[in-house]
PDB file of N, CA and C in Angstrom:
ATOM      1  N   UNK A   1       4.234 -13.368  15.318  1.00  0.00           N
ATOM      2  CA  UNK A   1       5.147 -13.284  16.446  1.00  0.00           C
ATOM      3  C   UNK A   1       5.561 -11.830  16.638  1.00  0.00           C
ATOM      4  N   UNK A   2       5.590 -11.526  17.838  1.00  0.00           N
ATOM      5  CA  UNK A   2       5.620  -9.980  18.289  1.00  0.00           C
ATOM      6  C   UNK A   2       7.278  -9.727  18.120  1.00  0.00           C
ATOM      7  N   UNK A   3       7.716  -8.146  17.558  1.00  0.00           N
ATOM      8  CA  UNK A   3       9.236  -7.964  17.500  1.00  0.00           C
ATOM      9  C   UNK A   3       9.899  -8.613  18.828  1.00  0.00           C
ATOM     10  N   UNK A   4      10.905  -8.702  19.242  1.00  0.00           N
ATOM     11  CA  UNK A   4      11.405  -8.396  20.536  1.00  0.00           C
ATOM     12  C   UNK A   4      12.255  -7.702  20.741  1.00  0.00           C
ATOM     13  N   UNK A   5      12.215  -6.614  20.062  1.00  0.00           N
ATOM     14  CA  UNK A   5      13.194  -5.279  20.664  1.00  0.00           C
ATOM     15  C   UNK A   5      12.356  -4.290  21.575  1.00  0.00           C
ATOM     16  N   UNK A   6      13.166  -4.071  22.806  1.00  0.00           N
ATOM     17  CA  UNK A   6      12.840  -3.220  23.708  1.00  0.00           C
ATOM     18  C   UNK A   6      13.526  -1.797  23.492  1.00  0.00           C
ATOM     19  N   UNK A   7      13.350  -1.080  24.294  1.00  0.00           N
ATOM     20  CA  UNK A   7      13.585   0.112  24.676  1.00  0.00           C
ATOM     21  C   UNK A   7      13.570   0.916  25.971  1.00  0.00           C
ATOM     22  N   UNK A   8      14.750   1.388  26.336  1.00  0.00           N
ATOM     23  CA  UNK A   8      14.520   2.125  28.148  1.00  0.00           C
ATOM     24  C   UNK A   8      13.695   3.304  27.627  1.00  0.00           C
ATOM     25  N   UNK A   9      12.813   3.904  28.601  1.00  0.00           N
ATOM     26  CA  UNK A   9      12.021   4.683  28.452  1.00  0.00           C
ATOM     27  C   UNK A   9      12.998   6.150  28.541  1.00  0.00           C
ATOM     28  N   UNK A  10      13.656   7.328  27.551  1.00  0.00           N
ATOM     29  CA  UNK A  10      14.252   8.359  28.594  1.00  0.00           C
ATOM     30  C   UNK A  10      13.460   8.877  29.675  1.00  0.00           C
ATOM     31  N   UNK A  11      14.623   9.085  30.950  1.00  0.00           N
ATOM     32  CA  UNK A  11      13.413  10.405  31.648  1.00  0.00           C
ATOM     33  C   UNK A  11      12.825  11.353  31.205  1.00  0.00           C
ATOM     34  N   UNK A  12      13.394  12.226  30.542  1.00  0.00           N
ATOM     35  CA  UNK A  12      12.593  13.615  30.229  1.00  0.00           C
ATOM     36  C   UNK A  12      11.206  12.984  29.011  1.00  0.00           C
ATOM     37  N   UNK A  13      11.563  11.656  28.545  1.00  0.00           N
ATOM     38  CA  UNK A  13      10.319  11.753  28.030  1.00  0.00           C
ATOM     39  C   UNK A  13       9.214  10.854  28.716  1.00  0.00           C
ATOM     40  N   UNK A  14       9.449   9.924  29.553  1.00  0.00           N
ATOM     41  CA  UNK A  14       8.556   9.871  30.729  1.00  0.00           C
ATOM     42  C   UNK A  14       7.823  10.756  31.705  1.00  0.00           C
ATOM     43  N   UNK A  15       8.308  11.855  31.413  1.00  0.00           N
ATOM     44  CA  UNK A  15       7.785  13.208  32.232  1.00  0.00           C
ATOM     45  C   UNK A  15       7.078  13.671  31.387  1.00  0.00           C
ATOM     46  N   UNK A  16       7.642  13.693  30.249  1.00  0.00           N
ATOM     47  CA  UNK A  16       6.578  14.700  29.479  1.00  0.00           C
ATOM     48  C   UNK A  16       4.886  13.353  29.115  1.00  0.00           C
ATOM     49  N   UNK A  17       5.304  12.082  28.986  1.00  0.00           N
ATOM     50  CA  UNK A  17       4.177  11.046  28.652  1.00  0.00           C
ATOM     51  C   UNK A  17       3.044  11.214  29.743  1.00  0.00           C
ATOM     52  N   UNK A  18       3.748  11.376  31.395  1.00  0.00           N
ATOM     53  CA  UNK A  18       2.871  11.880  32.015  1.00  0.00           C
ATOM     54  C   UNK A  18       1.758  12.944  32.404  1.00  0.00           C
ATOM     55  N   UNK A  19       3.062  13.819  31.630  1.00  0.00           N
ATOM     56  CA  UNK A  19       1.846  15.693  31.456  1.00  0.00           C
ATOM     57  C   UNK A  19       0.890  15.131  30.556  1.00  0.00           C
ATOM     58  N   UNK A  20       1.541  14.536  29.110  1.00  0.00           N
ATOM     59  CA  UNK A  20       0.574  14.624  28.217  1.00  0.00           C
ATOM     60  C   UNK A  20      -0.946  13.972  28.151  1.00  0.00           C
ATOM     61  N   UNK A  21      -0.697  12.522  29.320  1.00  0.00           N
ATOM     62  CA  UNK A  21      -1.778  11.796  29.771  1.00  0.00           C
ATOM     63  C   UNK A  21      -2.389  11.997  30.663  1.00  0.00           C
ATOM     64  N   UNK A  22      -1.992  12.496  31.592  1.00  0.00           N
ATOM     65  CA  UNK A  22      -2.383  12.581  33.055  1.00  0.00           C
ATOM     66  C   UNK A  22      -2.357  11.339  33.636  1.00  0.00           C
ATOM     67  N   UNK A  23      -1.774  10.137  33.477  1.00  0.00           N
ATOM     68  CA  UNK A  23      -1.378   9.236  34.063  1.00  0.00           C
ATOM     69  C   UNK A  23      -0.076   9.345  35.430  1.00  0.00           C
ATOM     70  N   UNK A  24      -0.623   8.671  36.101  1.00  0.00           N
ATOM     71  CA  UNK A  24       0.625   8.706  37.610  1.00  0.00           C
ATOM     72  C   UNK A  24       1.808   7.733  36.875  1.00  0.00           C
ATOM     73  N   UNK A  25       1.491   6.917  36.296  1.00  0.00           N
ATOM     74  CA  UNK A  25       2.931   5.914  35.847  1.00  0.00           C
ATOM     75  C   UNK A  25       3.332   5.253  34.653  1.00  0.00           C
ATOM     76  N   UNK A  26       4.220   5.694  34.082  1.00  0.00           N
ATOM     77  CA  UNK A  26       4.654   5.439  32.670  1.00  0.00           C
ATOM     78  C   UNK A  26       6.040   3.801  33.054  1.00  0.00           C
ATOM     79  N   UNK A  27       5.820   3.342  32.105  1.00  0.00           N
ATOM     80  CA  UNK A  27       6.984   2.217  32.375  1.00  0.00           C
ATOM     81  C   UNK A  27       8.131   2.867  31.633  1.00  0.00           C
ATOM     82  N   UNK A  28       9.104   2.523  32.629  1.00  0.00           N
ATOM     83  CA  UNK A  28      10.388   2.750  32.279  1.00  0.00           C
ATOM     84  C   UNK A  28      11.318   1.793  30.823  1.00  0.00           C
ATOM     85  N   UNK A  29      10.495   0.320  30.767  1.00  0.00           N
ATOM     86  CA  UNK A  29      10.811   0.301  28.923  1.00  0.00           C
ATOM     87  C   UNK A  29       9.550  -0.416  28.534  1.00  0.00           C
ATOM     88  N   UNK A  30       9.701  -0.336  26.966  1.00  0.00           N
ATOM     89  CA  UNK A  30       8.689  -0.864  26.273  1.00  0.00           C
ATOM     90  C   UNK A  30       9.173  -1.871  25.190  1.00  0.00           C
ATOM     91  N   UNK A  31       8.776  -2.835  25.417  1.00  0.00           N
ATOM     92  CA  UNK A  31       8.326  -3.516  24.367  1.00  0.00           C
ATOM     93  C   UNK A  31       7.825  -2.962  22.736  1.00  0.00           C
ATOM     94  N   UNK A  32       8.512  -3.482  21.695  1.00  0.00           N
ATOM     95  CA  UNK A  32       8.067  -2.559  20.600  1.00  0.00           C
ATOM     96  C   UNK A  32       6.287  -3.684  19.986  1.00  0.00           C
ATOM     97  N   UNK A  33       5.533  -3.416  20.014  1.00  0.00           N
ATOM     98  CA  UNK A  33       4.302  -4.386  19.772  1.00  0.00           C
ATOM     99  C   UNK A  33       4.027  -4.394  18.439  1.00  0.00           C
ATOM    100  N   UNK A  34       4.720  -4.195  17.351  1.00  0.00           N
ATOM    101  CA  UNK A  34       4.360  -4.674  16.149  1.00  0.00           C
ATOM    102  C   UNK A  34       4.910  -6.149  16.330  1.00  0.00           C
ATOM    103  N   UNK A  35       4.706  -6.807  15.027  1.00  0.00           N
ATOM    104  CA  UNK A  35       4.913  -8.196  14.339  1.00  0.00           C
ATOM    105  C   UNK A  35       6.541  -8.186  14.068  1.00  0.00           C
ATOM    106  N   UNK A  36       7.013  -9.047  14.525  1.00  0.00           N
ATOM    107  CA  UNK A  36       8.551  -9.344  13.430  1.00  0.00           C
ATOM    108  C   UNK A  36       8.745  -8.314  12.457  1.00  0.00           C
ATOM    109  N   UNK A  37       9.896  -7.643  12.432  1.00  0.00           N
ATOM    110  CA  UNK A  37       9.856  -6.633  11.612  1.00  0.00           C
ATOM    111  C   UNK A  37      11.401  -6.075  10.689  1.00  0.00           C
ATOM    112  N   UNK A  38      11.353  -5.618  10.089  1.00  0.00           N
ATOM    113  CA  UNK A  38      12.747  -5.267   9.882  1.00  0.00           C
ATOM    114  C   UNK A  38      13.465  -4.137  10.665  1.00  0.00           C
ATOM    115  N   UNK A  39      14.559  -3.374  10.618  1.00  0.00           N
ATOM    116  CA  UNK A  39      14.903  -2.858  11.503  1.00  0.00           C
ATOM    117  C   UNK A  39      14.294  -1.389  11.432  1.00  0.00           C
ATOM    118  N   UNK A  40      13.372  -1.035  10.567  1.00  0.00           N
ATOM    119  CA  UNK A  40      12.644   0.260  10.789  1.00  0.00           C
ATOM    120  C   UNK A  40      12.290   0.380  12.073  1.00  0.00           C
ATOM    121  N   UNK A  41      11.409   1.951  12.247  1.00  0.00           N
ATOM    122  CA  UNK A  41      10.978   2.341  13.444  1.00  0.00           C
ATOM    123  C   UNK A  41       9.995   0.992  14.362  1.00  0.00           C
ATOM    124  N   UNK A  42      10.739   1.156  15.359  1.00  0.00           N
ATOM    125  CA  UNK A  42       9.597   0.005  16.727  1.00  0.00           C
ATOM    126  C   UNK A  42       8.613   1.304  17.368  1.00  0.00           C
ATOM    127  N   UNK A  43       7.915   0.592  18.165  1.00  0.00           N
ATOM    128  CA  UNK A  43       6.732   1.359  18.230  1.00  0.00           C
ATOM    129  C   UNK A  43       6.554   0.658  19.673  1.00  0.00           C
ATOM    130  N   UNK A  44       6.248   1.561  20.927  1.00  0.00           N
ATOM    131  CA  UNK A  44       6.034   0.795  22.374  1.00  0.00           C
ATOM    132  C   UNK A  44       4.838   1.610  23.094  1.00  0.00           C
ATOM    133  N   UNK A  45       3.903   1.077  23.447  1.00  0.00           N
ATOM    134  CA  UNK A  45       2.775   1.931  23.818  1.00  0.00           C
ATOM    135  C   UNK A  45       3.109   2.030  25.068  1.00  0.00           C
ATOM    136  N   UNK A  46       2.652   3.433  25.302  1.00  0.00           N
ATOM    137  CA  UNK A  46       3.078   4.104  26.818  1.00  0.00           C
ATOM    138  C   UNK A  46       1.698   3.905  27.303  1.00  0.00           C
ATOM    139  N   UNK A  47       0.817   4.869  26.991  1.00  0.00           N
ATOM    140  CA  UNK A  47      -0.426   4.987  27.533  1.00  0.00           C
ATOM    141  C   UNK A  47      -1.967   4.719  26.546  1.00  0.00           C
ATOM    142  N   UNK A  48      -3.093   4.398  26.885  1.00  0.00           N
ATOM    143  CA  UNK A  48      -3.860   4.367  25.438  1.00  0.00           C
ATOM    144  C   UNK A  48      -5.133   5.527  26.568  1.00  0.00           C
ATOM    145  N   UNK A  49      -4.539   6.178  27.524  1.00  0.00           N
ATOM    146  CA  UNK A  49      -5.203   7.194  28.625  1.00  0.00           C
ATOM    147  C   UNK A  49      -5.287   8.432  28.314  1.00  0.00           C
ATOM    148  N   UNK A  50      -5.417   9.070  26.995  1.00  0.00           N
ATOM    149  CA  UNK A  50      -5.086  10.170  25.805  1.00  0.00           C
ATOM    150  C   UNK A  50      -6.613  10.179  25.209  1.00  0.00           C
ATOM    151  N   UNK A  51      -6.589  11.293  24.727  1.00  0.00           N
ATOM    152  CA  UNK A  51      -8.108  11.235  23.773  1.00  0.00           C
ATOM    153  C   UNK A  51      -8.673  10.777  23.251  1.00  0.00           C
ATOM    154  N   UNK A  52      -9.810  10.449  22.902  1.00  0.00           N
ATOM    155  CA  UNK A  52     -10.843   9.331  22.754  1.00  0.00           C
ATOM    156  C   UNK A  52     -10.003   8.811  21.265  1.00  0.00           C
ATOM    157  N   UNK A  53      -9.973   7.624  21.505  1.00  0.00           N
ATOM    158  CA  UNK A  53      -9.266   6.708  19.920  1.00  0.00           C
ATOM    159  C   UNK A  53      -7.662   7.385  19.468  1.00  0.00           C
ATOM    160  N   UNK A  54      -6.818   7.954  20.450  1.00  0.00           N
ATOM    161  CA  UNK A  54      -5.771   7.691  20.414  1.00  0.00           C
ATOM    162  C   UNK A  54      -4.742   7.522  21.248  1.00  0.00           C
ATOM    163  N   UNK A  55      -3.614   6.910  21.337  1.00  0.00           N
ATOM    164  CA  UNK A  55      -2.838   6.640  22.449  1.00  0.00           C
ATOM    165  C   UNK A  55      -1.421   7.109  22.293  1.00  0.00           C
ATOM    166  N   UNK A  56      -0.733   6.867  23.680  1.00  0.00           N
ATOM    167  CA  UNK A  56       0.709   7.609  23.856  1.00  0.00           C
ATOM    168  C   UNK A  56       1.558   6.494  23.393  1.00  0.00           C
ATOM    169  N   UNK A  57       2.371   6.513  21.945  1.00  0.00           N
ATOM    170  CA  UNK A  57       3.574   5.692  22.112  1.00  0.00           C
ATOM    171  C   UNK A  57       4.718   6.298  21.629  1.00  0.00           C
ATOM    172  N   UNK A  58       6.348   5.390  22.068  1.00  0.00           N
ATOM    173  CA  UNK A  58       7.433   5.423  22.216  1.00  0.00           C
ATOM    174  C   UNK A  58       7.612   5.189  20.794  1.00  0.00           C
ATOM    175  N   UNK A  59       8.437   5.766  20.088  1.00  0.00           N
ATOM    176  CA  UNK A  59       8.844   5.686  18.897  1.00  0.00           C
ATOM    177  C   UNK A  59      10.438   5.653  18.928  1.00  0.00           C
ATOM    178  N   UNK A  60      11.350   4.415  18.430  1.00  0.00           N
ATOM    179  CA  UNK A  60      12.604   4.861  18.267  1.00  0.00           C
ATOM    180  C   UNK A  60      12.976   3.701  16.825  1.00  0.00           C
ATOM    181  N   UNK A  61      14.615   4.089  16.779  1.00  0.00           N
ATOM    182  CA  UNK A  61      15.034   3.463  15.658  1.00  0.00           C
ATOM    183  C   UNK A  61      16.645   3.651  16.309  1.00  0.00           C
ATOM    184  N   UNK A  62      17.418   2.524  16.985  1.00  0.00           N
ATOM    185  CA  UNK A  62      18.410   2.724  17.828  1.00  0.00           C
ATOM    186  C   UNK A  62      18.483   3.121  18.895  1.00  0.00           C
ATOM    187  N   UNK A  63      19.366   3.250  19.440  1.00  0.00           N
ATOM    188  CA  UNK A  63      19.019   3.560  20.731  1.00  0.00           C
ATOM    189  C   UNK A  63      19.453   5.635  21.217  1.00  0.00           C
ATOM    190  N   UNK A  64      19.683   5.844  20.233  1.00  0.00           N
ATOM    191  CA  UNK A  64      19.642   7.707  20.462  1.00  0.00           C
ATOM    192  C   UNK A  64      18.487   8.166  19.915  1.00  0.00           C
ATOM    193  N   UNK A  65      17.895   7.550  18.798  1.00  0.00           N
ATOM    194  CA  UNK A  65      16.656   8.223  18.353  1.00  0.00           C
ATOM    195  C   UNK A  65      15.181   7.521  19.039  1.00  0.00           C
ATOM    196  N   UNK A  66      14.916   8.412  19.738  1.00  0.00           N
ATOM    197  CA  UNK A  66      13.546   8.167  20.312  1.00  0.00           C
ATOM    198  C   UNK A  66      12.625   9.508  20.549  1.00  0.00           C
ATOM    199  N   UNK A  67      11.371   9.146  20.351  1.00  0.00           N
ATOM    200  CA  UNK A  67      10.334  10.059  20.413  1.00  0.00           C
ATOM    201  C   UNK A  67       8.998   9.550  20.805  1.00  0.00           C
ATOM    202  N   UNK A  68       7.915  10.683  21.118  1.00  0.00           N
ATOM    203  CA  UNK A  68       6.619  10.411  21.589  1.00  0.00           C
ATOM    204  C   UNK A  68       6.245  10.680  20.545  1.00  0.00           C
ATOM    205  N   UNK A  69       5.283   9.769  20.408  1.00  0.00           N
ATOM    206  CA  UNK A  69       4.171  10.023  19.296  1.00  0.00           C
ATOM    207  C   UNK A  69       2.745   9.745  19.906  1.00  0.00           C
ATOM    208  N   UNK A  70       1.891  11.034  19.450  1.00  0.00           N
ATOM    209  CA  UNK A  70       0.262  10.519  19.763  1.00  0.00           C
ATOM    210  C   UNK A  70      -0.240  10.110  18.527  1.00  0.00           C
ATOM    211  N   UNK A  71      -0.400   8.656  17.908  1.00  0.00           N
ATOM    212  CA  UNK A  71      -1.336   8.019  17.004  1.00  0.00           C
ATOM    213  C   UNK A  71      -2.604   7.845  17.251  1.00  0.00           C
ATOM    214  N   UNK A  72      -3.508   8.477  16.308  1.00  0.00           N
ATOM    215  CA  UNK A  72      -4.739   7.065  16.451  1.00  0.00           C
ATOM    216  C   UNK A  72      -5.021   6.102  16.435  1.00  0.00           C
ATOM    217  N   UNK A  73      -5.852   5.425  16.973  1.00  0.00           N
ATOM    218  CA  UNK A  73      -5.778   4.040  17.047  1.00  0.00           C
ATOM    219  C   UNK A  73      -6.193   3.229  15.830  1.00  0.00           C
ATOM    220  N   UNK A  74      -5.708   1.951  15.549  1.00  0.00           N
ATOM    221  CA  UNK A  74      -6.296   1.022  14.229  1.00  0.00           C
ATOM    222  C   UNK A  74      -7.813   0.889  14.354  1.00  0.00           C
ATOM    223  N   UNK A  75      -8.415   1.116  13.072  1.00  0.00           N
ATOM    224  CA  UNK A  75      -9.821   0.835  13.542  1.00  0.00           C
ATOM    225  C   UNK A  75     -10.282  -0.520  13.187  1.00  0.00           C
ATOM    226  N   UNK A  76      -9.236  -1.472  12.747  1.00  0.00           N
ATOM    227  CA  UNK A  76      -9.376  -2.798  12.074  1.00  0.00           C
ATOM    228  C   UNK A  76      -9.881  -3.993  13.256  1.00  0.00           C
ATOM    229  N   UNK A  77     -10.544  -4.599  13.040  1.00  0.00           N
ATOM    230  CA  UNK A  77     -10.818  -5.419  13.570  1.00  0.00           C
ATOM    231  C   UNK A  77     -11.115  -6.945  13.376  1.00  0.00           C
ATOM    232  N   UNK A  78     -11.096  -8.057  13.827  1.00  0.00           N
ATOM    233  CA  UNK A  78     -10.804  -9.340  13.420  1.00  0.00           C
ATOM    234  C   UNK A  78     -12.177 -10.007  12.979  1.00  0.00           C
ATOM    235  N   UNK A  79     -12.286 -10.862  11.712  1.00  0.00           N
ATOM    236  CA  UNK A  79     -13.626 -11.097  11.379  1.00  0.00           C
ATOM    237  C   UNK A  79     -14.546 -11.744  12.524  1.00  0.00           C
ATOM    238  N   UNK A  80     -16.294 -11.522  11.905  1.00  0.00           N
ATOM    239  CA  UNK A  80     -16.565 -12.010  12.782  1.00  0.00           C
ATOM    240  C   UNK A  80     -17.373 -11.403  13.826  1.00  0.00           C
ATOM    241  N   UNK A  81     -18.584 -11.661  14.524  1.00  0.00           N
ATOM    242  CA  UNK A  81     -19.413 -10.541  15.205  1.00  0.00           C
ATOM    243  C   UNK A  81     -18.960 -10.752  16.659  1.00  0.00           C
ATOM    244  N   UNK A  82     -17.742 -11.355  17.322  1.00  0.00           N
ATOM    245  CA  UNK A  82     -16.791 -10.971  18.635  1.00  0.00           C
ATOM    246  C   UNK A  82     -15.529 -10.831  18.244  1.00  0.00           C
ATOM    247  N   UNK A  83     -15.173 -10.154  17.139  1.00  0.00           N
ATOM    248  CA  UNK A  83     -13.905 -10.272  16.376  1.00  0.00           C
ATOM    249  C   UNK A  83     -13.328  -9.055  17.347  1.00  0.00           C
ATOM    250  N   UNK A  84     -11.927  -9.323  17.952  1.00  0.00           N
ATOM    251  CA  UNK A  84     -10.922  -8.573  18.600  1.00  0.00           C
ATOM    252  C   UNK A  84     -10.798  -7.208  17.509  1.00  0.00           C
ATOM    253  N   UNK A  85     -10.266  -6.072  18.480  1.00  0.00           N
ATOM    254  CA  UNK A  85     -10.053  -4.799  17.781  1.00  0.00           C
ATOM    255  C   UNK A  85      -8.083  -4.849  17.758  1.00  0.00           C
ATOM    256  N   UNK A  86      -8.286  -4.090  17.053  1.00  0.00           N
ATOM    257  CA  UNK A  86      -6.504  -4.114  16.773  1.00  0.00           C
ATOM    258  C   UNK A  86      -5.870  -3.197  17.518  1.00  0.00           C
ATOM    259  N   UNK A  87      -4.982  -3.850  18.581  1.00  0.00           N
ATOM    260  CA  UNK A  87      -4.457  -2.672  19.392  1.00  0.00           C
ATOM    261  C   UNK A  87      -3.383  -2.442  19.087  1.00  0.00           C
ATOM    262  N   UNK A  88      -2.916  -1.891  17.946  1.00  0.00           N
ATOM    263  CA  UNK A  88      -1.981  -0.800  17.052  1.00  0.00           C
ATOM    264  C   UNK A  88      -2.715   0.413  16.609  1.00  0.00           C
ATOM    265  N   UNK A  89      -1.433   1.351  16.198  1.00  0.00           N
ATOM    266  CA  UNK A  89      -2.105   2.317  15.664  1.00  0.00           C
ATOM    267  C   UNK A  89      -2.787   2.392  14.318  1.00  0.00           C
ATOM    268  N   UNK A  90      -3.285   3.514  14.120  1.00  0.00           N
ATOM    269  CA  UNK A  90      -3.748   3.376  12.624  1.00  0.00           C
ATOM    270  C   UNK A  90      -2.309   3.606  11.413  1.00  0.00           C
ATOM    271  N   UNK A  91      -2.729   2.764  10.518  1.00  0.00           N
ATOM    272  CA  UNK A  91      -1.445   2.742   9.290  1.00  0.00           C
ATOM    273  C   UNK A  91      -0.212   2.168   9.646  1.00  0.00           C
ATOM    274  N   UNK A  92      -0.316   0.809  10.616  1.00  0.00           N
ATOM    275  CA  UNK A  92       0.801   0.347  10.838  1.00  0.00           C
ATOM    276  C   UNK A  92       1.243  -0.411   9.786  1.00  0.00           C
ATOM    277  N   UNK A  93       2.598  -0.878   9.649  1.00  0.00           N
ATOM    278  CA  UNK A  93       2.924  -1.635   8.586  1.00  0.00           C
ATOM    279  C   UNK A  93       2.988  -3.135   8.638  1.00  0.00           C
ATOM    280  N   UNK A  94       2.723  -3.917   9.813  1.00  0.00           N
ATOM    281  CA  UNK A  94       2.722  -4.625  10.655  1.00  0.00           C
ATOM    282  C   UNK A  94       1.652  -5.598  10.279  1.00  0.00           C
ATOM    283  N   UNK A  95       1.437  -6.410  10.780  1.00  0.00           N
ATOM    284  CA  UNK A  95      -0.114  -7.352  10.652  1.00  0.00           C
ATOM    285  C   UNK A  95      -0.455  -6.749  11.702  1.00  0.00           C
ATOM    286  N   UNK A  96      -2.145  -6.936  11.669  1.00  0.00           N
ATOM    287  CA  UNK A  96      -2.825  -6.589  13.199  1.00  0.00           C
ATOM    288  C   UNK A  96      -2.394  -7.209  14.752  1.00  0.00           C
ATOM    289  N   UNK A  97      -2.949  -6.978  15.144  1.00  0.00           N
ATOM    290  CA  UNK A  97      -1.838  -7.412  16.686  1.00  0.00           C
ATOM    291  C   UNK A  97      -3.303  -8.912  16.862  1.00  0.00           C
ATOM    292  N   UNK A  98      -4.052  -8.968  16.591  1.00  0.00           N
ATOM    293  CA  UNK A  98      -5.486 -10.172  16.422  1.00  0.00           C
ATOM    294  C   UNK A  98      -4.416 -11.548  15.297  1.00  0.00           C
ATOM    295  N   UNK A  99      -3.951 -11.215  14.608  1.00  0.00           N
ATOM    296  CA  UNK A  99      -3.456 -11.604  13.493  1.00  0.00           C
ATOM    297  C   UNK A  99      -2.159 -12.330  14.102  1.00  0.00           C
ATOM    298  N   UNK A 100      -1.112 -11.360  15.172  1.00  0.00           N
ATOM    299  CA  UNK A 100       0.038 -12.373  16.074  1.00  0.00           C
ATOM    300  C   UNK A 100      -0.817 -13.338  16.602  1.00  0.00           C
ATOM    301  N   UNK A 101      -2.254 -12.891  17.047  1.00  0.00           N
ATOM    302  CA  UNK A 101      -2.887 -13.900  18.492  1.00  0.00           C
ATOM    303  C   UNK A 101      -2.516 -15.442  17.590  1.00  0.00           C
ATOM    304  N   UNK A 102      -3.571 -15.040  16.257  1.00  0.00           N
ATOM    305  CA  UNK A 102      -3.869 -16.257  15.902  1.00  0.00           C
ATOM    306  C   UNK A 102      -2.681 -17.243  15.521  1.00  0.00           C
ATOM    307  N   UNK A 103      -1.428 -16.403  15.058  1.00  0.00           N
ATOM    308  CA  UNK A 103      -0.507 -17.357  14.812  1.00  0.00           C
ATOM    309  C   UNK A 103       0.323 -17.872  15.401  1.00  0.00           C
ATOM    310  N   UNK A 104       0.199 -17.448  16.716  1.00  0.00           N
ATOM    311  CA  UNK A 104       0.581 -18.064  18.382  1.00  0.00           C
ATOM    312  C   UNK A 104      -0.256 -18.940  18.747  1.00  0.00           C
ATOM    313  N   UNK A 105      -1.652 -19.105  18.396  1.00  0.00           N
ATOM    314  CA  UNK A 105      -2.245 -20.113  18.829  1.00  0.00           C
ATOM    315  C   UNK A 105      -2.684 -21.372  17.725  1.00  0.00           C
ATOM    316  N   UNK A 106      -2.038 -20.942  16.911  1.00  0.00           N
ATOM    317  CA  UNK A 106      -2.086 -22.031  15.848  1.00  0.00           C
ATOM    318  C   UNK A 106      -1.962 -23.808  16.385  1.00  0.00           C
ATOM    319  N   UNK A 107      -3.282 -24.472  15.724  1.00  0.00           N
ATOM    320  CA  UNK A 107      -2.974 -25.687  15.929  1.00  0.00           C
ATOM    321  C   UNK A 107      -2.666 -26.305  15.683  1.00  0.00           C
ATOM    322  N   UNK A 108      -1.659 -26.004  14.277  1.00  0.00           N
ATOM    323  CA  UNK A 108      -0.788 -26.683  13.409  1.00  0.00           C
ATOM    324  C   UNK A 108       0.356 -27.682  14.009  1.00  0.00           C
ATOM    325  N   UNK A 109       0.176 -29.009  13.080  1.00  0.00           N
ATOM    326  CA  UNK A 109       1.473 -30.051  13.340  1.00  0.00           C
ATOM    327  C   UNK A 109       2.491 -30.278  14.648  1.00  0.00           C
TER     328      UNK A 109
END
């Protein structure tokens, strides 16, 4: 199950997500996309429109501390020869984001 803490995007760092991507439109909040988590850093992807295998995300922990971070991307992927790629970064602490799918679609009881 995905966290559900959000985050407003600041302006000045929506401006700068745009220089750094060259993207026309950054969302104003994000969703943090790791797994259920404790209250460490959330993590909200801005853009994945950044250099080959890494993407733009929102990094905060409260609501005054926030930052951009460019991560690489996870190179993990779900077993299996059509196994989903993990759209987190690399070294998350998180389960893979393939790993929420499956336990959302569980056909359990």
């Amino acid at each position: 199950m995905r966290c559900v803490h959000w985050c407003r995007v600041p302006l000045d760092l929506a401006r700068e997500a745009r220089e750094k991507s060259a993207v026309p439109y950054v969302d104003r909040a994000v969703q943090c996309q790791l797994s259920v988590h404790d209250d460490s850093d959330h993590f909200g992807l801005l853009t994945d429109d950044c250099a080959y295998g890494t993407a733009l995300w929102l990094r905060w922990l409260g609501a005054d501390e926030t930052a951009l971070v460019l991560l690489p991307d996870c190179p993990v992927a779900a077993p299996g020869p059509d196994g989903d790629g993990c759209c987190l970064f690399a070294d998350h602490a998180a389960q893979h984001s393939w790993e929420d799918a499956l336990e959302e679609v569980s056909c359990t009881g």
